[in-house]
Protein backbone atom coordinates (compact mmCIF):
# COMPACT_ATOMS: atom_id res chain seq x y z
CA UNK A 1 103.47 83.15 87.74
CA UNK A 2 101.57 85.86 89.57
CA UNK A 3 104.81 87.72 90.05
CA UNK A 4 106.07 87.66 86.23
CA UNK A 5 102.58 89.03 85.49
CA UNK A 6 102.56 91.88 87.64
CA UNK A 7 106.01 92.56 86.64
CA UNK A 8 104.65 93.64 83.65
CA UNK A 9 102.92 96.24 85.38
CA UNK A 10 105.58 97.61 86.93
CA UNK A 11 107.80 97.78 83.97
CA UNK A 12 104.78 100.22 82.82
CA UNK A 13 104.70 102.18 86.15
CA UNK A 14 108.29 103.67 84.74
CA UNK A 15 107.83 103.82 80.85
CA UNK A 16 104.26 103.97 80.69
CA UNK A 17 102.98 103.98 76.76
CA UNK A 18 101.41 106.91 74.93
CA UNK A 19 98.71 104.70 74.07
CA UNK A 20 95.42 104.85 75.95
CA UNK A 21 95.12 101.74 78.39
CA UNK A 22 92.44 99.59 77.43
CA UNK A 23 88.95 100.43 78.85
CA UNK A 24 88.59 97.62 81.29
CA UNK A 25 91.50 95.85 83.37
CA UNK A 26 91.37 93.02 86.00
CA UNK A 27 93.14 93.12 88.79
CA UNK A 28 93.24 90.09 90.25
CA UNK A 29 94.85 88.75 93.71
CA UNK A 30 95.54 89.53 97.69
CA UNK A 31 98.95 91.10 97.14
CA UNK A 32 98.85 94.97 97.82
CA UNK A 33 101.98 95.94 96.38
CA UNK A 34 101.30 94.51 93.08
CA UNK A 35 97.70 95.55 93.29
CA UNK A 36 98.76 99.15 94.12
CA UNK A 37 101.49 98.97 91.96
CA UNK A 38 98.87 97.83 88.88
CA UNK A 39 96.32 100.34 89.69
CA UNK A 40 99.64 103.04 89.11
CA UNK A 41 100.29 101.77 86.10
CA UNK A 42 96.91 101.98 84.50
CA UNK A 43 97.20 105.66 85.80
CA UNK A 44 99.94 106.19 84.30
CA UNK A 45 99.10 104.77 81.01
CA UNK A 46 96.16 106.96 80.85
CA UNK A 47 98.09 110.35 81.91
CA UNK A 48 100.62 109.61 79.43
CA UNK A 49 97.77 109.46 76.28
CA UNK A 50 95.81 112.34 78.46
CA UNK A 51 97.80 114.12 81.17
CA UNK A 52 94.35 115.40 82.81
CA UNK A 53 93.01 111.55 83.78
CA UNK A 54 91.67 111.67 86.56
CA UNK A 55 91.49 108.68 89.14
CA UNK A 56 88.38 107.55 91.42
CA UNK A 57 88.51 104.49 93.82
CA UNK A 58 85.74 103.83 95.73
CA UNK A 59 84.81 100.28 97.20
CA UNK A 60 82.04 98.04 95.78
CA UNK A 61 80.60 97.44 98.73
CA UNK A 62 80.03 101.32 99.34
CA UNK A 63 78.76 101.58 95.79
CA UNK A 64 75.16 101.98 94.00
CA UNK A 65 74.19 100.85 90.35
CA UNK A 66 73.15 104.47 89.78
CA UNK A 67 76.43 105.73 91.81
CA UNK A 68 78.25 103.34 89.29
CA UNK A 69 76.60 105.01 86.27
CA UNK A 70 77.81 108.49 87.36
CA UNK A 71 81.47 107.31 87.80
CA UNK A 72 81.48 105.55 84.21
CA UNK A 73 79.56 108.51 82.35
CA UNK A 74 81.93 110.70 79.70
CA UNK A 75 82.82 113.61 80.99
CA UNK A 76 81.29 116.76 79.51
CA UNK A 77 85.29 118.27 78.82
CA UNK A 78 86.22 114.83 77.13
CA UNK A 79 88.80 114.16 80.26
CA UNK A 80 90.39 110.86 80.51
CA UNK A 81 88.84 108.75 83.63
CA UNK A 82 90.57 105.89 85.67
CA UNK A 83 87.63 104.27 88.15
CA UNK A 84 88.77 101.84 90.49
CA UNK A 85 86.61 99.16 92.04
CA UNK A 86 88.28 97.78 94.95
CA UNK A 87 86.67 94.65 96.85
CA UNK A 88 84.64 93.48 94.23
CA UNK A 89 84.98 90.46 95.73
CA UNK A 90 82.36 91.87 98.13
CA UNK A 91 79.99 92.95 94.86
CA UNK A 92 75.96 92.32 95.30
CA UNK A 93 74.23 90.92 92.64
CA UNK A 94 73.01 94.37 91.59
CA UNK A 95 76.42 95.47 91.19
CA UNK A 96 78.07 93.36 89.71
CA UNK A 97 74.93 92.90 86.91
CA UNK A 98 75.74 96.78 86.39
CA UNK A 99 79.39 96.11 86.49
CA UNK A 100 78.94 93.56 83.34
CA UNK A 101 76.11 95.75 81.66
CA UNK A 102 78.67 98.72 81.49
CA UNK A 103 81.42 96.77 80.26
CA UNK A 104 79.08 95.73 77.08
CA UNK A 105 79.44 99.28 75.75
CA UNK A 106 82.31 100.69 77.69
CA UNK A 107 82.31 104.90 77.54
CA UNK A 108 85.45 106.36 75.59
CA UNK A 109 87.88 108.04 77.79
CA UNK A 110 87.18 106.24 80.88
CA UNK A 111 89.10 103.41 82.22
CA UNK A 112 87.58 100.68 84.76
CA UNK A 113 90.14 98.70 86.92
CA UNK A 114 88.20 96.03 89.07
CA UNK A 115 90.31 94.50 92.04
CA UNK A 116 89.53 91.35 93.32
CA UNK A 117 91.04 88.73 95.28
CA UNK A 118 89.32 85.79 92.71
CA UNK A 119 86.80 84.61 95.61
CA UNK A 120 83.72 86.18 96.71
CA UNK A 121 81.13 85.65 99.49
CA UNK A 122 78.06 85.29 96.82
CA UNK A 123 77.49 83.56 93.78
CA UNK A 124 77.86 87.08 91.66
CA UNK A 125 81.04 88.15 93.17
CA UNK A 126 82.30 84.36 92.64
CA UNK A 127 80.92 84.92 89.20
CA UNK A 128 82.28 88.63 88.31
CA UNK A 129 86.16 87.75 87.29
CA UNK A 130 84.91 85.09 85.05
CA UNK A 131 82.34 87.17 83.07
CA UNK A 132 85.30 89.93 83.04
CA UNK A 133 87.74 87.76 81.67
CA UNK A 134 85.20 86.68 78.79
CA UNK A 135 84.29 90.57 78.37
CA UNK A 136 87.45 91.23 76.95
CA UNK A 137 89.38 92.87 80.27
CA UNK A 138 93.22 93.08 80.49
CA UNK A 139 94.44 90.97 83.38
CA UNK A 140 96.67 91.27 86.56
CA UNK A 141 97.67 88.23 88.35
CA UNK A 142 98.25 89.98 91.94
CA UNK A 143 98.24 86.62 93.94
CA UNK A 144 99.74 86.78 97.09
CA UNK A 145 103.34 85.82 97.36
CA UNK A 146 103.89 83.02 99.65
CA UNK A 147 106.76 81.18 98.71
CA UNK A 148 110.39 81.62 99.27
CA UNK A 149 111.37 80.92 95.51
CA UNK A 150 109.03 83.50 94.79
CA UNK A 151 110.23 86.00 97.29
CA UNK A 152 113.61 85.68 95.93
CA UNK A 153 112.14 86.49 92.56
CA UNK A 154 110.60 89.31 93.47
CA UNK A 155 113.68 90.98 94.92
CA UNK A 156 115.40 90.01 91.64
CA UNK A 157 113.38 91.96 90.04
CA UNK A 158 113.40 94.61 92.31
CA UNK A 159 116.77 95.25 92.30
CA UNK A 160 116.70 94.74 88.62
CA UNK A 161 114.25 97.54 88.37
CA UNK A 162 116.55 99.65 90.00
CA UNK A 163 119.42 99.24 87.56
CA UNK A 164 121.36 96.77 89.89
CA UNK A 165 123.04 92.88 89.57
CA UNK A 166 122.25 90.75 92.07
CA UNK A 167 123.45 87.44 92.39
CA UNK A 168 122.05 84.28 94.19
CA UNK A 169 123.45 83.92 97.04
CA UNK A 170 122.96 87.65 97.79
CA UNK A 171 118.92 87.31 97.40
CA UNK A 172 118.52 84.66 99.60
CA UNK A 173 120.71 86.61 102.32
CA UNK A 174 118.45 89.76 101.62
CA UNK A 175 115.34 88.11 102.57
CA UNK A 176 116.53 85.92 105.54
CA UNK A 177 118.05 89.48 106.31
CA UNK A 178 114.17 91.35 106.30
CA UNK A 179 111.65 89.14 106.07
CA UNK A 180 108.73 88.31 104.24
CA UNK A 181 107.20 92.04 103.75
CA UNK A 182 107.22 92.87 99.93
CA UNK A 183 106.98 96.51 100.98
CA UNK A 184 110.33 95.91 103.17
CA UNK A 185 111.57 93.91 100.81
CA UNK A 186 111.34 96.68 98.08
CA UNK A 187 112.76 99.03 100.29
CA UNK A 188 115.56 97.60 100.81
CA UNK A 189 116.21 95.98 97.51
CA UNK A 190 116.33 99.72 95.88
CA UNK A 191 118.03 101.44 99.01
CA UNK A 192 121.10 98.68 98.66
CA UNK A 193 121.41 99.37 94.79
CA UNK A 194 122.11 103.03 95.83
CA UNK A 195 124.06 102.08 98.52
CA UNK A 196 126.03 99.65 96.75
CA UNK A 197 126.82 101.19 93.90
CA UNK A 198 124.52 99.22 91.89
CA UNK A 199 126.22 95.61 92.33
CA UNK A 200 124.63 93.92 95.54
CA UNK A 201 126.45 90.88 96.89
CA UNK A 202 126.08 89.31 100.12
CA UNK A 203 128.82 91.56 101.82
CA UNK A 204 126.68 94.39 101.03
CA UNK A 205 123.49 92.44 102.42
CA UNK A 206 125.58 91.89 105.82
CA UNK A 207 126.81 95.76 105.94
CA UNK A 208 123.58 96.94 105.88
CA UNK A 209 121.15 94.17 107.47
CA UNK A 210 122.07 92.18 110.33
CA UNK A 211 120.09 89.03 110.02
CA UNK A 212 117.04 90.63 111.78
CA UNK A 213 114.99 87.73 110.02
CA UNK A 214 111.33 89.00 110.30
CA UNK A 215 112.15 90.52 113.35
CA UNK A 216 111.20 94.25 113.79
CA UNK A 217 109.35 96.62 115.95
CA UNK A 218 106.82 96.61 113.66
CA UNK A 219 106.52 92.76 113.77
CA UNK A 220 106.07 92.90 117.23
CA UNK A 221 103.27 95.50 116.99
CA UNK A 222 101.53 93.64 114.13
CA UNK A 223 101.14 90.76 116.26
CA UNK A 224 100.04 92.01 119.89
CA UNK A 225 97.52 94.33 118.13
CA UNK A 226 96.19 91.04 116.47
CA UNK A 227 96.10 89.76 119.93
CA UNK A 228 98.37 86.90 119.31
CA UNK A 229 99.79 86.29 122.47
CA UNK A 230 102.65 83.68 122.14
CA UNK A 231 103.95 85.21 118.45
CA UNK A 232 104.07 88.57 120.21
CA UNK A 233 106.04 87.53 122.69
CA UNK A 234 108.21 85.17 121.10
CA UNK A 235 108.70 87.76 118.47
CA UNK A 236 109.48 90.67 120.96
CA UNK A 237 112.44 88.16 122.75
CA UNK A 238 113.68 87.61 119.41
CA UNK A 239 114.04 91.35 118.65
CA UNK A 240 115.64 92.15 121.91
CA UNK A 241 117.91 89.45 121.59
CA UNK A 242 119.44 90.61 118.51
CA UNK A 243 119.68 94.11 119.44
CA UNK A 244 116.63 95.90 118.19
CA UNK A 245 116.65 98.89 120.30
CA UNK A 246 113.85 99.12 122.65
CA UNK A 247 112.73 102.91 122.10
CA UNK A 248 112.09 101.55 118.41
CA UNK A 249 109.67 98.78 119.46
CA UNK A 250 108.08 101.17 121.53
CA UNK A 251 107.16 103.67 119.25
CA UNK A 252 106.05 100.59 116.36
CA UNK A 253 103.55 99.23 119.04
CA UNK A 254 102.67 103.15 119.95
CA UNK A 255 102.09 103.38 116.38
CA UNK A 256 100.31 100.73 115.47
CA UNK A 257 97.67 101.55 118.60
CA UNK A 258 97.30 104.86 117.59
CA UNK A 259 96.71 104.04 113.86
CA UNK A 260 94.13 101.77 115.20
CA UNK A 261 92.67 104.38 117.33
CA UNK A 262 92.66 106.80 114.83
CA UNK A 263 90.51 104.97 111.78
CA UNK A 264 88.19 103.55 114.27
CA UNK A 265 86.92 107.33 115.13
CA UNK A 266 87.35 107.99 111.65
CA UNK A 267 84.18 105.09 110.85
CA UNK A 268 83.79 102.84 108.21
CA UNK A 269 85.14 104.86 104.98
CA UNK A 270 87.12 104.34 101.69
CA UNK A 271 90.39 103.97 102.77
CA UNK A 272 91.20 106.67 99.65
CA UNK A 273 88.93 109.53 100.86
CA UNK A 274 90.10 108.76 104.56
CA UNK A 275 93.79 109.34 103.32
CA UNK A 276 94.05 113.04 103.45
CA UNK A 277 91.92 113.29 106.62
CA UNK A 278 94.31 110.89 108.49
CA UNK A 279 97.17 112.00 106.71
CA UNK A 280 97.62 108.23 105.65
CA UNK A 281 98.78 106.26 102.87
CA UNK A 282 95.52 104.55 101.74
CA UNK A 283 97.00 100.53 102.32
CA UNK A 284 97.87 101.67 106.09
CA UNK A 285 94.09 103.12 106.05
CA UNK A 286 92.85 99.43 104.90
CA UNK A 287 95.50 97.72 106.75
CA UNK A 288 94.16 99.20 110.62
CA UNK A 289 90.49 98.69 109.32
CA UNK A 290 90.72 94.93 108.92
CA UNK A 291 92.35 95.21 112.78
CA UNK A 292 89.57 97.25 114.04
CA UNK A 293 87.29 94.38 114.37
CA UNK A 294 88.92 93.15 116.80
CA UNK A 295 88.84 96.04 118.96
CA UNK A 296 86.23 97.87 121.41
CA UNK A 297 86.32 101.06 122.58
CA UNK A 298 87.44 100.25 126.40
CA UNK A 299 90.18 98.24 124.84
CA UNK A 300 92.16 100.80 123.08
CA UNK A 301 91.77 103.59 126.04
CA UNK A 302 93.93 100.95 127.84
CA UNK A 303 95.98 100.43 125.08
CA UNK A 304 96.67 103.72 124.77
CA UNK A 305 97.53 104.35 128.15
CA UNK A 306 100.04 101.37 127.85
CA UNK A 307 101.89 102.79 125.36
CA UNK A 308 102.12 106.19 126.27
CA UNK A 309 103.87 104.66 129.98
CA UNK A 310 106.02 102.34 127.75
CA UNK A 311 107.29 105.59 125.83
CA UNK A 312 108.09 107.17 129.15
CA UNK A 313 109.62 103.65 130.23
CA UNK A 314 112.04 102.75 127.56
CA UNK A 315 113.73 106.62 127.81
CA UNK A 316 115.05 106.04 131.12
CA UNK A 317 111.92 105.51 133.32
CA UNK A 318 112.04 101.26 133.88
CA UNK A 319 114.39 100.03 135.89
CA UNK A 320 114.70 96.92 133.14
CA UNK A 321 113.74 98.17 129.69
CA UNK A 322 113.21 94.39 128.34
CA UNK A 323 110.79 93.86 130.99
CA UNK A 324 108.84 97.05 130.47
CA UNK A 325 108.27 96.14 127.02
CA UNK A 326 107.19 92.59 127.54
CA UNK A 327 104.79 93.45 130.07
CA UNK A 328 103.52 96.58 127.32
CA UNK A 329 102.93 93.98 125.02
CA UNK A 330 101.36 91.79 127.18
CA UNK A 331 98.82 94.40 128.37
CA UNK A 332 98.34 95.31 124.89
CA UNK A 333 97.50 91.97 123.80
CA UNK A 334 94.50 91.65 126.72
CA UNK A 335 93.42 94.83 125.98
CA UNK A 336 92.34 93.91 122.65
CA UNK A 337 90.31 91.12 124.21
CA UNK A 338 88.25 93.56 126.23
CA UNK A 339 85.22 94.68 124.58
C-alpha cells in the first residue's frame, strides 16, 4: 500500500500539475527514495504554478518556534515557498505546538511538507501526524519496503515509469540479480529499459546482471563500517566468489571510510546545507551521519590508513588480493570499535 501511494508522487515528479500544491503535505514513512522522491514532487508542483518556488529543508530538531515563523512568513515579492521539515519525528513539544498553530491559518504561497517516520520519541512527536492528518494535510505513505512482493512491485513500476514491459518472471530475476536497494533497484530498472530496447525479459536481466544477489562492494563496506563482523565477512567471500573484482571493493570500503571521515569533521549539520560543502548528495550526507555514532576519532585514523594500504594492495602490491581484502575489512571492522 505504501508503494501505490507514493507512486502517485512520482507520477507527479514527471507531469507535475499547473495547480498550486496544497499548503500542507505529510510525508510519512522510513523509505528515502519515496520520501525524496515526494518532497520533488511537491517542488515540482509548486514551480510549475510559480517557476520562482523556492525550497528550504531544515531539520526539526535544529529548528526554533520563532525560526519556524520566519520560514512560513509570505514573502515580501509574493514568491512561491516549499519548507521542508525533516525528522519531525524528533519535534519538541514547542515545535510541534507551532507546527499545528501555523497550519490553522496556513500563509498563501508557501508550502509545508513535514517528514516523518509515524513514531516519535515524545508524546508530541507521537502526536504530530495525527493532528496533521485531522488539519487537512495531503498524505504520503513512504513506509519502508520490506517485502519481496513489494520489491517486485516497485520495479514494475519502475520500469513502467520508464516506458518499458516487464514481465514476471523477469522482475523476480532483476531483484535476486541486485538486491534489496530501491536506489539500485531503480537504477537498474531504467538503465535495462534503455538497454533493452524498452521490453525487459529475463535474458536481458542475465546479459546485464550476473546474479550478484545483494552482493557488492558497497555491501561489503556498508557492513564493516557498521562493525558487523560476521556479515562483512561472509558478504566479502560471497563477492569474491562470484567475481566482484577486488580493486572495486576496495575503493567501496575506501569510500565509505572517507565519507565517514569527512561528515564527522564537517559536525552535526543539515544534511542539505552540508551538501555543497561536501560536494554530497544530501541522503549520502544523512546516510554517514547515522554511522558516525559509532565512530571515534582514533578509529577512523586507522581506518583510514587501512584503506589507503588496501588501495596500494589490490593494484599489484599483495601477494593474495583475497586475503588483503579480508584482513582490510577485518581491521576496519575493529577499528570502529576503538574509541
Amino acid at each position: 500500500m505504501g508503494w501505490e501511494v507514493g507512486r502517485a508522487w512520482q507520477d507527479r515528479g514527471v507531469t507535475p500539475s499547473a495547480t498550486a500544491p496544497a499548503p500542507l503535505h505529510l510525508v510519512l514513512g522510513e523509505e528515502e527514495l519515496l520520501i525524496e522522491r515526494a518532497v520533488r514532487g511537491t517542488l515540482d508542483a509548486a514551480r510549475a504554478a510559480d517557476p520562482t518556488a523556492d525550497l528550504t529543508r531544515v531539520r526539526v530538531v535544529d529548528l526554533t518556534a520563532p525560526m519556524l515563523a520566519e520560514l512560513v512568513s509570505p514573502s515580501l515579492f509574493s514568491e512561491g515557498r516549499v519548507v521542508v521539515l525533516d525528522a519531525a519525528h524528533d519535534a519538541s513539544q514547542e515545535i510541534s505546538d507551532a507546527i499545528l498553530s501555523y497550519v490553522t491559518q496556513p500563509a498563501d504561497g508557501v508550502t509545508v511538507v513535514v517528514v516523518h517516520t509515524g513514531g516519535g520519541r515524545s508524546r508530541a512527536a507521537k502526536a504530530l501526524p495525527a493532528a496533521l492528518r485531522k488539519a487537512g494535510a495531503e498524505i504520503t505513505e513512504c513506509a519502508r519496503i520490506t517485502r519481496p512482493a513489494e520489491r517486485e512491485s516497485f520495479v514494475r513500476n519502475e520500469i513502467r515509469r520508464a516506458g518499458g514491459k516487464v514481465d514476471a518472471s523477469a522482475t523476480a530475476a532483476l531483484v535476486d540479480a541486485v538486491g534489496s536497494d530501491l536506489r539500485d533497484l531503480s537504477a537498474a530498472a531504467t538503465q535495462l529499459v534503455a538497454d533493452s530496447g524498452g521490453t525487459v525479459d529475463v535474458d536481458a536481466v542475465r546479459r546485464y546482471h550476473r546474479g550478484r544477489a545483494d552482493v557488492n562492494g558497497f555491501a561489503v563496506a556498508e557492513k564493516a563500517v557498521a562493525g558487523d563482523r560476521a556479515a562483512a565477512i561472509e558478504s566479502v567471500r560471497w563477492a569474491l566468489q562470484i567475481g566482484v573484482p577486488h580493486v572495486l571493493v576496495a575503493d567501496a570500503l575506501a569510500d565509505a571510510v572517507r565519507t565517514i571521515a569527512r561528515v564527522a569533521a564537517a559536525g552535526r549539520g543539515n544534511p542539505n546545507h552540508l551538501a555543497g560543502q561536501l560536494g554530497m548528495p544530501p541522503w549520502k550526507i544523512r546516510k554517514a551521519q547515522g554511522q558516525v555514532r559509532g565512530w571515534g576519532p582514533d578509529g577512523l585514523a586507522d581506518a583510514m590508513r587501512t584503506v589507503a594500504r588496501l588501495n596500494a594492495e589490490v593494484k599489484g602490491a599483495a601477494a593474495n588480493a583475497d586475503y588483503a581484502l579480508e584482513r582490510a575489512v577485518f581491521e576496519v571492522v575493529a577499528a570502529r570499535q576503538r574509541r
